[in-house]
PDB file of N, CA and C in Angstrom:
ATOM      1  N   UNK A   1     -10.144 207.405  65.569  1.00  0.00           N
ATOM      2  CA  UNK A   1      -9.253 207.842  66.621  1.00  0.00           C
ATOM      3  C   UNK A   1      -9.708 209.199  67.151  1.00  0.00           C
ATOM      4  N   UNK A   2      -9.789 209.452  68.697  1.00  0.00           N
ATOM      5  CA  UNK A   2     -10.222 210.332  68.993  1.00  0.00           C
ATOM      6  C   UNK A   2      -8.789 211.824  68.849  1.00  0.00           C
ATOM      7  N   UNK A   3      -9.144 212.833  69.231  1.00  0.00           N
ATOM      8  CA  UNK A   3      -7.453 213.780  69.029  1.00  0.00           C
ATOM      9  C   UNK A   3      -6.843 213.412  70.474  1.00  0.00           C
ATOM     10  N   UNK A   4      -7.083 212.987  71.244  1.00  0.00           N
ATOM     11  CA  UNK A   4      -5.775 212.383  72.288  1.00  0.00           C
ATOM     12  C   UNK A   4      -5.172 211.163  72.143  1.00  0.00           C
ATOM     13  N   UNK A   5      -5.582 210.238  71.622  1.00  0.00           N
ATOM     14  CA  UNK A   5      -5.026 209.332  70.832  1.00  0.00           C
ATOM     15  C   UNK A   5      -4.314 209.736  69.977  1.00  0.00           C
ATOM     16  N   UNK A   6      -4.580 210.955  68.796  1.00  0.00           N
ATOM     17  CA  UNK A   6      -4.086 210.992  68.171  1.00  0.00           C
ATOM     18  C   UNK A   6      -2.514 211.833  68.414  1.00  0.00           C
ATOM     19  N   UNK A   7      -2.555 212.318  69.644  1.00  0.00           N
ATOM     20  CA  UNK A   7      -1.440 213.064  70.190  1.00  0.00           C
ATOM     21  C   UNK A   7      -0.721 211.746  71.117  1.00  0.00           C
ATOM     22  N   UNK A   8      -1.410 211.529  72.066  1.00  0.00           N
ATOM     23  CA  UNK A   8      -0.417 210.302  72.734  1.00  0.00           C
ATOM     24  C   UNK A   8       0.119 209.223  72.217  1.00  0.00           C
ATOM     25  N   UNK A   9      -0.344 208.418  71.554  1.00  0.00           N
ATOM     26  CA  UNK A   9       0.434 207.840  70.280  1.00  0.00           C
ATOM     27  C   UNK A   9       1.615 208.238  69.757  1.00  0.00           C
ATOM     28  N   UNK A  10       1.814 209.099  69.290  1.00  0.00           N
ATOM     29  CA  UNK A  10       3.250 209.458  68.445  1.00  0.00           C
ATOM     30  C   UNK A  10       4.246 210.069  69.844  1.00  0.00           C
ATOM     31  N   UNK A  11       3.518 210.484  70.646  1.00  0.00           N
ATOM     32  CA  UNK A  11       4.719 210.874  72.023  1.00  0.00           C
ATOM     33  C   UNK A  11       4.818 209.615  72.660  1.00  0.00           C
ATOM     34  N   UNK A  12       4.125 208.786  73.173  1.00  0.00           N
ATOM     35  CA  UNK A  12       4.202 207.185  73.463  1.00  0.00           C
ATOM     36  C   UNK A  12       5.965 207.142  72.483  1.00  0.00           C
ATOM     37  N   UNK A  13       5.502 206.850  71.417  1.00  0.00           N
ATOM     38  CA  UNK A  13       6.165 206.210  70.177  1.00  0.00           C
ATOM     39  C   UNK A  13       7.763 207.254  70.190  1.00  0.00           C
ATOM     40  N   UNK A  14       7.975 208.578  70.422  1.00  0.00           N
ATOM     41  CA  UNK A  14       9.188 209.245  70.285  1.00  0.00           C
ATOM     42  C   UNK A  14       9.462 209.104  71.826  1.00  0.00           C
ATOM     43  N   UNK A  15       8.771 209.033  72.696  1.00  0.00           N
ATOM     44  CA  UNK A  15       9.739 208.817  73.946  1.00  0.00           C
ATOM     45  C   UNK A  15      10.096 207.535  74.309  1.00  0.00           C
ATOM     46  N   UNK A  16       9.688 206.414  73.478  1.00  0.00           N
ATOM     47  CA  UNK A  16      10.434 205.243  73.801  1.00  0.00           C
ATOM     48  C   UNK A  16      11.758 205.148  72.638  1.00  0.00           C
ATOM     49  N   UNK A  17      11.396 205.424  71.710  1.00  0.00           N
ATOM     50  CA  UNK A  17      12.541 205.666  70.682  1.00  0.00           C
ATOM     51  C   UNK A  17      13.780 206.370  71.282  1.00  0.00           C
ATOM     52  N   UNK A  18      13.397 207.529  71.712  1.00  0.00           N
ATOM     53  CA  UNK A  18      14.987 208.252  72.627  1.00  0.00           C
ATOM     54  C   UNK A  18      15.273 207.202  73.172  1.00  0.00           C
ATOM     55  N   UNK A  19      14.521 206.631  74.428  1.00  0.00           N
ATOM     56  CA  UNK A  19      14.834 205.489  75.769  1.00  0.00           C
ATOM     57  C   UNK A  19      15.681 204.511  74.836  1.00  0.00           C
ATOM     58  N   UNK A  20      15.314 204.148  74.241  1.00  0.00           N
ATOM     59  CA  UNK A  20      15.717 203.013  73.366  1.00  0.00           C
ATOM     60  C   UNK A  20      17.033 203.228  72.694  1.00  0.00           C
ATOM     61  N   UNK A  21      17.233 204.227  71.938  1.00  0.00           N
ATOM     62  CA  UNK A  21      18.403 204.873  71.541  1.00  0.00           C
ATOM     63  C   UNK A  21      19.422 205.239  72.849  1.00  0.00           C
ATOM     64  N   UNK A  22      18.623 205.615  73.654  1.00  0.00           N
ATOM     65  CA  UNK A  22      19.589 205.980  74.722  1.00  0.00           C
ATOM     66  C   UNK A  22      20.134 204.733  75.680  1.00  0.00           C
ATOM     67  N   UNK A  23      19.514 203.643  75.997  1.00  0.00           N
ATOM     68  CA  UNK A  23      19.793 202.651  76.591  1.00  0.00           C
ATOM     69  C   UNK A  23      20.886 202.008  75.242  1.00  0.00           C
ATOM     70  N   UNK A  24      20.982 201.857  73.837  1.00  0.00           N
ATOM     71  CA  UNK A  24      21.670 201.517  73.107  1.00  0.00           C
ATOM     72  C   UNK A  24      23.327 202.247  73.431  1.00  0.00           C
ATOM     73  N   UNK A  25      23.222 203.471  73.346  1.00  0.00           N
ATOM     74  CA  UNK A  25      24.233 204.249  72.990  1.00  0.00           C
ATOM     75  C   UNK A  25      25.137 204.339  74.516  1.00  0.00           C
ATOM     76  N   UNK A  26      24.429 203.820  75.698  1.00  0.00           N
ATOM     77  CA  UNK A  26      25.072 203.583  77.140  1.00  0.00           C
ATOM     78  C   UNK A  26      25.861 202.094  76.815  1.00  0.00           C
ATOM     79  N   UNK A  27      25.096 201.367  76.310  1.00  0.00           N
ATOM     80  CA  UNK A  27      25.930 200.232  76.211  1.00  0.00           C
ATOM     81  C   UNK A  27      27.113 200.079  75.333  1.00  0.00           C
ATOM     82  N   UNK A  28      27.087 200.804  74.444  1.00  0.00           N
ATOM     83  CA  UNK A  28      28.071 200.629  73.364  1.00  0.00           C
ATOM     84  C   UNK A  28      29.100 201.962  73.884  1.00  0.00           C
ATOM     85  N   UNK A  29      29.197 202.658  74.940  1.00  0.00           N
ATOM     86  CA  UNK A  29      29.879 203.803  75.031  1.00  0.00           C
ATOM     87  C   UNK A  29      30.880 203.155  75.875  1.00  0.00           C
ATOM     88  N   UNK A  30      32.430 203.562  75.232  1.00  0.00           N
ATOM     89  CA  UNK A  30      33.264 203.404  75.864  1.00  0.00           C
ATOM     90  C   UNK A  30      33.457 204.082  77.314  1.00  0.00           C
ATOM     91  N   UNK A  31      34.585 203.353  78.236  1.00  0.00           N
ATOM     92  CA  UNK A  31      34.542 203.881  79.513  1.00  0.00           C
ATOM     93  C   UNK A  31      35.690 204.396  79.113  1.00  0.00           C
ATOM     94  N   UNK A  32      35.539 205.875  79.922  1.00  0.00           N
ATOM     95  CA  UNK A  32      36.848 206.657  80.132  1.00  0.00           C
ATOM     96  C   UNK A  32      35.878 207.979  80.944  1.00  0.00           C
ATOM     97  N   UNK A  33      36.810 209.062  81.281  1.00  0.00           N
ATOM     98  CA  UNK A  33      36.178 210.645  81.545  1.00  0.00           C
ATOM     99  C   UNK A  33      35.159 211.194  81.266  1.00  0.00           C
ATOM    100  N   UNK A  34      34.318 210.691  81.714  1.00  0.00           N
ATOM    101  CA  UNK A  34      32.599 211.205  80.977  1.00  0.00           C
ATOM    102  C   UNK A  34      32.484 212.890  81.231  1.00  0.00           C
ATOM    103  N   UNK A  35      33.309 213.587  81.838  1.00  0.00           N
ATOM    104  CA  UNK A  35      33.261 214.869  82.250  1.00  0.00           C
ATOM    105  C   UNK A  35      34.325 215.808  81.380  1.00  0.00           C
ATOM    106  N   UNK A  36      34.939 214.925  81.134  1.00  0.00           N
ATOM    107  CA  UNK A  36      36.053 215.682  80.351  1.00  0.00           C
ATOM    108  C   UNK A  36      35.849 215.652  79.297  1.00  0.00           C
ATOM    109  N   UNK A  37      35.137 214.288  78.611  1.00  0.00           N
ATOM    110  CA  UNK A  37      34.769 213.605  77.018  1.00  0.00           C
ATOM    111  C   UNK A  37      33.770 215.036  76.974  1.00  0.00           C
ATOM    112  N   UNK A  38      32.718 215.270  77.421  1.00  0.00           N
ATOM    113  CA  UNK A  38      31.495 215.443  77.481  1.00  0.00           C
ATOM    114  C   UNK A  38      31.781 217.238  77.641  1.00  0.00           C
ATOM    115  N   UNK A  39      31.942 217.886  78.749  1.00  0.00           N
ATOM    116  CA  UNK A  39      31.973 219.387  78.351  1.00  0.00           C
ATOM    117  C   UNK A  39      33.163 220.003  77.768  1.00  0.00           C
ATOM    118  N   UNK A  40      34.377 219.143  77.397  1.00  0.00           N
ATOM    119  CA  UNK A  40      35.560 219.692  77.250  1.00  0.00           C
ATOM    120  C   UNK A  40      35.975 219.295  75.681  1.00  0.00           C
ATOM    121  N   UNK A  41      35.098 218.568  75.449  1.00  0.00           N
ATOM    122  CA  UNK A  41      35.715 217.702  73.722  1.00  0.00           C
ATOM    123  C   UNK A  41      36.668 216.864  74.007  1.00  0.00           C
ATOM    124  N   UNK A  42      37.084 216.605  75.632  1.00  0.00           N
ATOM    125  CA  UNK A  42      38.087 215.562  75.895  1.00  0.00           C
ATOM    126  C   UNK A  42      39.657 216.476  75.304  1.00  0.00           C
ATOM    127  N   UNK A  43      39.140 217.740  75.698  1.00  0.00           N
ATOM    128  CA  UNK A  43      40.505 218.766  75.274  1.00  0.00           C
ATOM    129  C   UNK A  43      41.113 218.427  74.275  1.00  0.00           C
ATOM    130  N   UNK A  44      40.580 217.830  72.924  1.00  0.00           N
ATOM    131  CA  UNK A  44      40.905 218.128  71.844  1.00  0.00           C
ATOM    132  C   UNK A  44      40.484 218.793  70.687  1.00  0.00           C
ATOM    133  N   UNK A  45      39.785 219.844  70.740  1.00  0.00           N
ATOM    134  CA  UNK A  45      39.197 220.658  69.857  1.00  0.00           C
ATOM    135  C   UNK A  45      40.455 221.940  70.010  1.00  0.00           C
ATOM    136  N   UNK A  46      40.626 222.281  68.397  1.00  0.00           N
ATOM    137  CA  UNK A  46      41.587 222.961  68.439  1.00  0.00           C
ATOM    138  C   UNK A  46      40.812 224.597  68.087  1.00  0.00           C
ATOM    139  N   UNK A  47      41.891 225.457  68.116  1.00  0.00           N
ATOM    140  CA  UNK A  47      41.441 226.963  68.117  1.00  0.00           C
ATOM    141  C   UNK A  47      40.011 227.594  67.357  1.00  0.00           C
ATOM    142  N   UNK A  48      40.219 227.204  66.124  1.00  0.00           N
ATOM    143  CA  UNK A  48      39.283 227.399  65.053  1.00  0.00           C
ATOM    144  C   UNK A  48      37.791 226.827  65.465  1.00  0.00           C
ATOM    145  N   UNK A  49      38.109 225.376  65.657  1.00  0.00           N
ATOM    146  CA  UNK A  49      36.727 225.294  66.585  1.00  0.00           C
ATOM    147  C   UNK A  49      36.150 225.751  67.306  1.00  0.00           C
ATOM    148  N   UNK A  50      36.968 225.872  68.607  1.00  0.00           N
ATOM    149  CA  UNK A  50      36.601 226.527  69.711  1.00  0.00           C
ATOM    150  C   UNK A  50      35.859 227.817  69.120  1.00  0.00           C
ATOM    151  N   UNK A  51      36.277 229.117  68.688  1.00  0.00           N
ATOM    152  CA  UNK A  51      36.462 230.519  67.991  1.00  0.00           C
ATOM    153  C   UNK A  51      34.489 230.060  67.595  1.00  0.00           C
ATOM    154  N   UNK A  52      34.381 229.138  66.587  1.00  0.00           N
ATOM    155  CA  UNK A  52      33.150 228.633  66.008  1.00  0.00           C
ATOM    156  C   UNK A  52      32.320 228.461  66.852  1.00  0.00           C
ATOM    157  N   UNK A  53      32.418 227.891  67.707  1.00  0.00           N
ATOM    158  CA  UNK A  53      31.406 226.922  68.709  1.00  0.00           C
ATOM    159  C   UNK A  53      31.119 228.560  69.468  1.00  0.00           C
ATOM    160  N   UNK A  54      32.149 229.563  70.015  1.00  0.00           N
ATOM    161  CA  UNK A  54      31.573 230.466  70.746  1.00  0.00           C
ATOM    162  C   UNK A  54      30.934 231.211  69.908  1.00  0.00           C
ATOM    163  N   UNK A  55      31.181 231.883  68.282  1.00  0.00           N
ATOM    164  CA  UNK A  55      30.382 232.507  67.763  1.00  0.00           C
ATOM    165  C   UNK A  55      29.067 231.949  67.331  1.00  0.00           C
ATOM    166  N   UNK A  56      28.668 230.250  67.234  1.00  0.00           N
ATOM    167  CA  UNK A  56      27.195 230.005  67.150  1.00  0.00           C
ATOM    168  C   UNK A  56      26.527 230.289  68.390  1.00  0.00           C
ATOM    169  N   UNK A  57      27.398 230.421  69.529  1.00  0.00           N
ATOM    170  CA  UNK A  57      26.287 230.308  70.622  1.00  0.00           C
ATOM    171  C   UNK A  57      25.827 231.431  71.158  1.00  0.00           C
ATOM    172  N   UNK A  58      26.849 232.712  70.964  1.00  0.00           N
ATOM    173  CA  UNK A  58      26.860 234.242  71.051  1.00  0.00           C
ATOM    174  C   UNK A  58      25.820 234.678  70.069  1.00  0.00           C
ATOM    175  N   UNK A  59      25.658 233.928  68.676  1.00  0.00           N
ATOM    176  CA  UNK A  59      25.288 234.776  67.558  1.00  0.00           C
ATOM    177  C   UNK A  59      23.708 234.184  67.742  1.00  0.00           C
ATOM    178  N   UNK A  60      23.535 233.091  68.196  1.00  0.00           N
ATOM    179  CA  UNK A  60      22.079 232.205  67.976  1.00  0.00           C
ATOM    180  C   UNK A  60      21.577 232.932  69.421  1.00  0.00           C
ATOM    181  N   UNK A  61      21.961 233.106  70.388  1.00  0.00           N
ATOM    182  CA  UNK A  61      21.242 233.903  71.993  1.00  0.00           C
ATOM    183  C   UNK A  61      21.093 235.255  71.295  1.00  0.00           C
ATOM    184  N   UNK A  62      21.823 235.853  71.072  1.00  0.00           N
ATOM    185  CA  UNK A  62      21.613 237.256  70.578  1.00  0.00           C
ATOM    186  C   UNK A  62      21.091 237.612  69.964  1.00  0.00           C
ATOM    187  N   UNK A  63      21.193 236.967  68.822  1.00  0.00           N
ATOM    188  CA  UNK A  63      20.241 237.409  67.856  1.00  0.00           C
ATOM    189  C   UNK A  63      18.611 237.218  67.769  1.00  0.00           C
ATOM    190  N   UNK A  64      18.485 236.076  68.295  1.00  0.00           N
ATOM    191  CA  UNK A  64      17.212 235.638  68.259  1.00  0.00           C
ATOM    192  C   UNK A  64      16.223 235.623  69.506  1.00  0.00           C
ATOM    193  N   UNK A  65      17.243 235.576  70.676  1.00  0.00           N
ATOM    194  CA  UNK A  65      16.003 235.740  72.365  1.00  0.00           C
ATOM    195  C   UNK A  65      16.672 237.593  72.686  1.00  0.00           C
ATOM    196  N   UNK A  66      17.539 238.084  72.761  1.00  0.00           N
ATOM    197  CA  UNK A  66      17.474 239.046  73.906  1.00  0.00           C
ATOM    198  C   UNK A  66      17.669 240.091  72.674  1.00  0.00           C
ATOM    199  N   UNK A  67      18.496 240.102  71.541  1.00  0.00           N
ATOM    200  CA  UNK A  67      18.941 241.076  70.703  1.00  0.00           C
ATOM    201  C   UNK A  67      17.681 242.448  69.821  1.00  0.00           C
ATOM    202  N   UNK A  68      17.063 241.431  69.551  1.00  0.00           N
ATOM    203  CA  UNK A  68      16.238 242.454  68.660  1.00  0.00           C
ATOM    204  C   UNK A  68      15.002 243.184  69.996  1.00  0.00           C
ATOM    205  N   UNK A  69      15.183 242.792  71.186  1.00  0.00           N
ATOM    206  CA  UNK A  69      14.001 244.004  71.724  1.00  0.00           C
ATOM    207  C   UNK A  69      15.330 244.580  72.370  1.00  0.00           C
ATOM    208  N   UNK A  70      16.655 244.297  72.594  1.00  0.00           N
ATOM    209  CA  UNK A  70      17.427 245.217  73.446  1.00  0.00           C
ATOM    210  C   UNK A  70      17.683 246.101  72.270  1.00  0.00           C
ATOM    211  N   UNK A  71      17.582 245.686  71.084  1.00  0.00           N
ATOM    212  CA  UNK A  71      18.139 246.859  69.944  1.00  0.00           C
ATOM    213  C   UNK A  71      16.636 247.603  69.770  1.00  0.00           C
ATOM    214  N   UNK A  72      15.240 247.330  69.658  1.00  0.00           N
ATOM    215  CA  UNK A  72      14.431 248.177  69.880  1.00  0.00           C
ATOM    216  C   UNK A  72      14.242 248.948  71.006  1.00  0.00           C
ATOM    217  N   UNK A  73      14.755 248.616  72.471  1.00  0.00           N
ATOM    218  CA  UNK A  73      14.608 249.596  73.118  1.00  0.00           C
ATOM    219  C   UNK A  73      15.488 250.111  73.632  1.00  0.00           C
ATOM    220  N   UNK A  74      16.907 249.979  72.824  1.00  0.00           N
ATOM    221  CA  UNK A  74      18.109 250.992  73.370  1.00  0.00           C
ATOM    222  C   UNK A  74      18.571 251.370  71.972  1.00  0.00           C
ATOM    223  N   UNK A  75      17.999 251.329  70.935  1.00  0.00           N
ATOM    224  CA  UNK A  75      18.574 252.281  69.858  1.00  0.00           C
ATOM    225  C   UNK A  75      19.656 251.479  69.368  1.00  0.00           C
ATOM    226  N   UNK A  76      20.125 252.281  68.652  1.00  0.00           N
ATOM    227  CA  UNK A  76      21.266 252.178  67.629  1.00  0.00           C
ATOM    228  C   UNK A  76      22.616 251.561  68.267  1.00  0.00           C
ATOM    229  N   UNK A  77      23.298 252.888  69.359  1.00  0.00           N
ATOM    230  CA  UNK A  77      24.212 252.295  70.289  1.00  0.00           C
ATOM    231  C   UNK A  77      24.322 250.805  71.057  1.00  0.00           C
ATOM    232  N   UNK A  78      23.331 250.351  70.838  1.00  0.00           N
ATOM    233  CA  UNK A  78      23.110 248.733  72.066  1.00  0.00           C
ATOM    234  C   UNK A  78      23.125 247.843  70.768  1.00  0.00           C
ATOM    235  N   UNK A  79      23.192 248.313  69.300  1.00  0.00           N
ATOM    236  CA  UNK A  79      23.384 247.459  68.316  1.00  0.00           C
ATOM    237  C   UNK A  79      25.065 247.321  67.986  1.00  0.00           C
ATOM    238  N   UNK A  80      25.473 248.833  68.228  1.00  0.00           N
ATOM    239  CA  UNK A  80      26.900 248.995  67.671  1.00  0.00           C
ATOM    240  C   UNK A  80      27.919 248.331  68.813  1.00  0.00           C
ATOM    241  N   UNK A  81      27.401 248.251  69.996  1.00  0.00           N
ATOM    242  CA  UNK A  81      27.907 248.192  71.041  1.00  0.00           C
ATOM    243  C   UNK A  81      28.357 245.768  71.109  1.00  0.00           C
ATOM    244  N   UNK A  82      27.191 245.905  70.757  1.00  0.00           N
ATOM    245  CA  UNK A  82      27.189 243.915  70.568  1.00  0.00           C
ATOM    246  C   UNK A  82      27.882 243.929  69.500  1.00  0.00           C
ATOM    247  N   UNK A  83      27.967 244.577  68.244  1.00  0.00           N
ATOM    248  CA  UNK A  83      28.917 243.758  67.347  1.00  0.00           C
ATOM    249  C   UNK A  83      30.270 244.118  67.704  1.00  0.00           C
ATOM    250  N   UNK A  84      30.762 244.943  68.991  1.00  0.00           N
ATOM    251  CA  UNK A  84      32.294 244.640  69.185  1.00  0.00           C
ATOM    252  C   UNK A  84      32.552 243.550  70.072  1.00  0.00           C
ATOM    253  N   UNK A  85      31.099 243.013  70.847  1.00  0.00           N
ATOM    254  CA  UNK A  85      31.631 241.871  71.538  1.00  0.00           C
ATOM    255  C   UNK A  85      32.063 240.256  70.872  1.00  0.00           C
ATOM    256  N   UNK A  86      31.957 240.051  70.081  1.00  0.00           N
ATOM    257  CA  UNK A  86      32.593 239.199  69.142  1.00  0.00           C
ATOM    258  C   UNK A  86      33.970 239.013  69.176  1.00  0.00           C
ATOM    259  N   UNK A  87      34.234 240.104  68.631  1.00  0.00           N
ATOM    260  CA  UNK A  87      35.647 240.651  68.285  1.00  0.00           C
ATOM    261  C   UNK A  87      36.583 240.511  69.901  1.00  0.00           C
ATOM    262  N   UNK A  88      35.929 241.259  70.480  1.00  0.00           N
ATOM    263  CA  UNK A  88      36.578 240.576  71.953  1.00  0.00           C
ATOM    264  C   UNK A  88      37.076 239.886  72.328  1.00  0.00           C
ATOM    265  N   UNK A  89      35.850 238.756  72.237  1.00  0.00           N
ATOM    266  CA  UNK A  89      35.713 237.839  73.284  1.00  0.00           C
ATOM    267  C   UNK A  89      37.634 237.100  72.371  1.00  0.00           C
ATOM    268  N   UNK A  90      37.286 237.156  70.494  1.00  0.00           N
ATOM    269  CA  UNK A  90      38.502 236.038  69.819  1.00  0.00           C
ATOM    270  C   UNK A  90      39.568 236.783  70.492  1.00  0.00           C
ATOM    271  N   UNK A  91      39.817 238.083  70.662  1.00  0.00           N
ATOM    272  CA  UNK A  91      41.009 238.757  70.699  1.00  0.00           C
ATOM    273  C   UNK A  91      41.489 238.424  72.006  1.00  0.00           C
ATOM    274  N   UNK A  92      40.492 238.173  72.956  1.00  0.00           N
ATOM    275  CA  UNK A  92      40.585 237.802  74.385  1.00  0.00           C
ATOM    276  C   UNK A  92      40.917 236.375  74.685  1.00  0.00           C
ATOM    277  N   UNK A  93      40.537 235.402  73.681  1.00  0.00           N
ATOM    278  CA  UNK A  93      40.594 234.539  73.868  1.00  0.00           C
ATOM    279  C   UNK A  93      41.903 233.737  73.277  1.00  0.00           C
ATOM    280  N   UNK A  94      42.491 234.923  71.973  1.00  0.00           N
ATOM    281  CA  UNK A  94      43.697 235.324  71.389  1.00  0.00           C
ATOM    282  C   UNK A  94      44.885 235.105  72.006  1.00  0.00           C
ATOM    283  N   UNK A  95      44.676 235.849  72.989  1.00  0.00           N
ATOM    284  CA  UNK A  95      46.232 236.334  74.200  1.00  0.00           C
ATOM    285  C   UNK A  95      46.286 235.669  75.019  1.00  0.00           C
ATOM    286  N   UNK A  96      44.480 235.143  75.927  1.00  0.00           N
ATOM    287  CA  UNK A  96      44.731 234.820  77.270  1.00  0.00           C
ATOM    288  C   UNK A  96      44.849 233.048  77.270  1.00  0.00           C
ATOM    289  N   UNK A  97      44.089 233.017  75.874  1.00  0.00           N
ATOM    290  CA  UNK A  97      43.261 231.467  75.733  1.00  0.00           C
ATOM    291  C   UNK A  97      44.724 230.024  76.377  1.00  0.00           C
ATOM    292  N   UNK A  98      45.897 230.623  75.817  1.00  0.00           N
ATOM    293  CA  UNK A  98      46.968 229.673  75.497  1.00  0.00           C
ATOM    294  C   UNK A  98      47.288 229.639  77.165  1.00  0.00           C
ATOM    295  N   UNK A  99      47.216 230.796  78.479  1.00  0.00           N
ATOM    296  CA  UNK A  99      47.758 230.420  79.188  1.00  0.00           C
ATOM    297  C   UNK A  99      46.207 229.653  80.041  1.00  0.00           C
ATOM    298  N   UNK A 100      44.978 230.416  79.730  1.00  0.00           N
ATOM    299  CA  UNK A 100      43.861 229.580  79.894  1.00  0.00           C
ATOM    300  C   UNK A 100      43.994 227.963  80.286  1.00  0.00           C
ATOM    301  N   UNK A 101      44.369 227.162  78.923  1.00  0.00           N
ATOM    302  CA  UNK A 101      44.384 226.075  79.072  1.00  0.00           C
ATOM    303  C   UNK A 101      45.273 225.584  79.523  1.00  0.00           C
ATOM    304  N   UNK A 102      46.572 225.838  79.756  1.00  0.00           N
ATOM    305  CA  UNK A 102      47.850 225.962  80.781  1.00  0.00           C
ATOM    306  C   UNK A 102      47.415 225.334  82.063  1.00  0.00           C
ATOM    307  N   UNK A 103      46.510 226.258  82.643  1.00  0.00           N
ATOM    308  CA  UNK A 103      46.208 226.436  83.916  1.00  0.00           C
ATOM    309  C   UNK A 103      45.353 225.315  83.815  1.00  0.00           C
ATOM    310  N   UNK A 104      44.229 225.263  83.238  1.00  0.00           N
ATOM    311  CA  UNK A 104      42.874 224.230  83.441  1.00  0.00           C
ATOM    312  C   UNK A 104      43.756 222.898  83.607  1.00  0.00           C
ATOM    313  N   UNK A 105      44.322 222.632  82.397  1.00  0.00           N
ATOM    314  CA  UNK A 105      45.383 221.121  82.557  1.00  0.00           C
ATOM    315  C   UNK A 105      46.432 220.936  83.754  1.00  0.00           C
ATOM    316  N   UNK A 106      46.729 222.248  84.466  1.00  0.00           N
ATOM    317  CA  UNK A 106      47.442 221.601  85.903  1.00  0.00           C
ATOM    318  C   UNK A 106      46.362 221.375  86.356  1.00  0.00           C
ATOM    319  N   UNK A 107      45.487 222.144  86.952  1.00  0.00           N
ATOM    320  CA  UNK A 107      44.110 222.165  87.942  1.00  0.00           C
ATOM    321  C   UNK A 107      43.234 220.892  87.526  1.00  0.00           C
ATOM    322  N   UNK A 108      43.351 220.327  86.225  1.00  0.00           N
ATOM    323  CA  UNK A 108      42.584 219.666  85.895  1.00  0.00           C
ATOM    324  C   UNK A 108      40.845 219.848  85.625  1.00  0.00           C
ATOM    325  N   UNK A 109      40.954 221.468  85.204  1.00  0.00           N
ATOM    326  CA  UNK A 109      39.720 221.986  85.717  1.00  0.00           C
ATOM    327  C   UNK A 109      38.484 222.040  84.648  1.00  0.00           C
ATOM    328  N   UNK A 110      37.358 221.342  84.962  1.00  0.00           N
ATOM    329  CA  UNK A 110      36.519 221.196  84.084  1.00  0.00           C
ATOM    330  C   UNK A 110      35.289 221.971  83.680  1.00  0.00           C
ATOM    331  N   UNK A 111      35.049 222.731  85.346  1.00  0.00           N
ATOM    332  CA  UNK A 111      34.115 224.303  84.938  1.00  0.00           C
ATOM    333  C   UNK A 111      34.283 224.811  86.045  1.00  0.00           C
ATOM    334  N   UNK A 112      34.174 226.263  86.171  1.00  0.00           N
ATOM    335  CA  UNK A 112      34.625 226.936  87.041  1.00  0.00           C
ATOM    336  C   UNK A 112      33.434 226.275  88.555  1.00  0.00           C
ATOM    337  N   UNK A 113      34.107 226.789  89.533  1.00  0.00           N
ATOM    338  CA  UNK A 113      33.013 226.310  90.642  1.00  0.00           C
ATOM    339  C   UNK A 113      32.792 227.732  91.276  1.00  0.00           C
TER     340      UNK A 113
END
């Protein structure tokens, strides 16, 4: 086997596998709100989740693409300064979150426009 064979072969082989999986998982998927199911949890994910889901996605961007050169090239303060945004965002999301979803469920609103 030459090495492009040996590379196109196994991508051949994982991009029909997705297709395949994915043409499976269309057929067997129930019909209902694909917009609501899909970015909203179908509005049943409760507090604790939610709280989770924003600290992996805050903590995995930050830490790993923009955090460690904004903390090498702004010092100490641009370190002390991100670990109160955490705390925020729950405390913010604390007070405002309950009339938050209030509103989205009249509006029916699924992301801001």
């Amino acid at each position: 086997m030459t090495m492009q064979t040996e590379v196109i072969v196994p991508l051949v082989g994982y991009l029909l596998l997705v297709f395949l999986l994915s043409a499976y998982a269309y057929r067997k998927r129930e019909k209902g709100q694909f917009l609501n199911e899909y970015f909203l949890g179908n509005r049943s994910m409760g507090g604790f989740v939610l709280a989770m889901t924003i600290t992996a996605t805050y903590v995995s961007a930050s830490s790993f693409i923009g955090g460690p050169g904004a903390a090498y090239k702004y010092g100490i303060g641009w370190v002390l300064l991100s670990m109160i945004q955490l705390p925020a965002i729950w405390l913010s999301l604390g007070v405002l979150g309950k009339k938050f979803a209030i509103l989205a469920r009249r509006y029916n609103a699924v992301t801001p426009k």
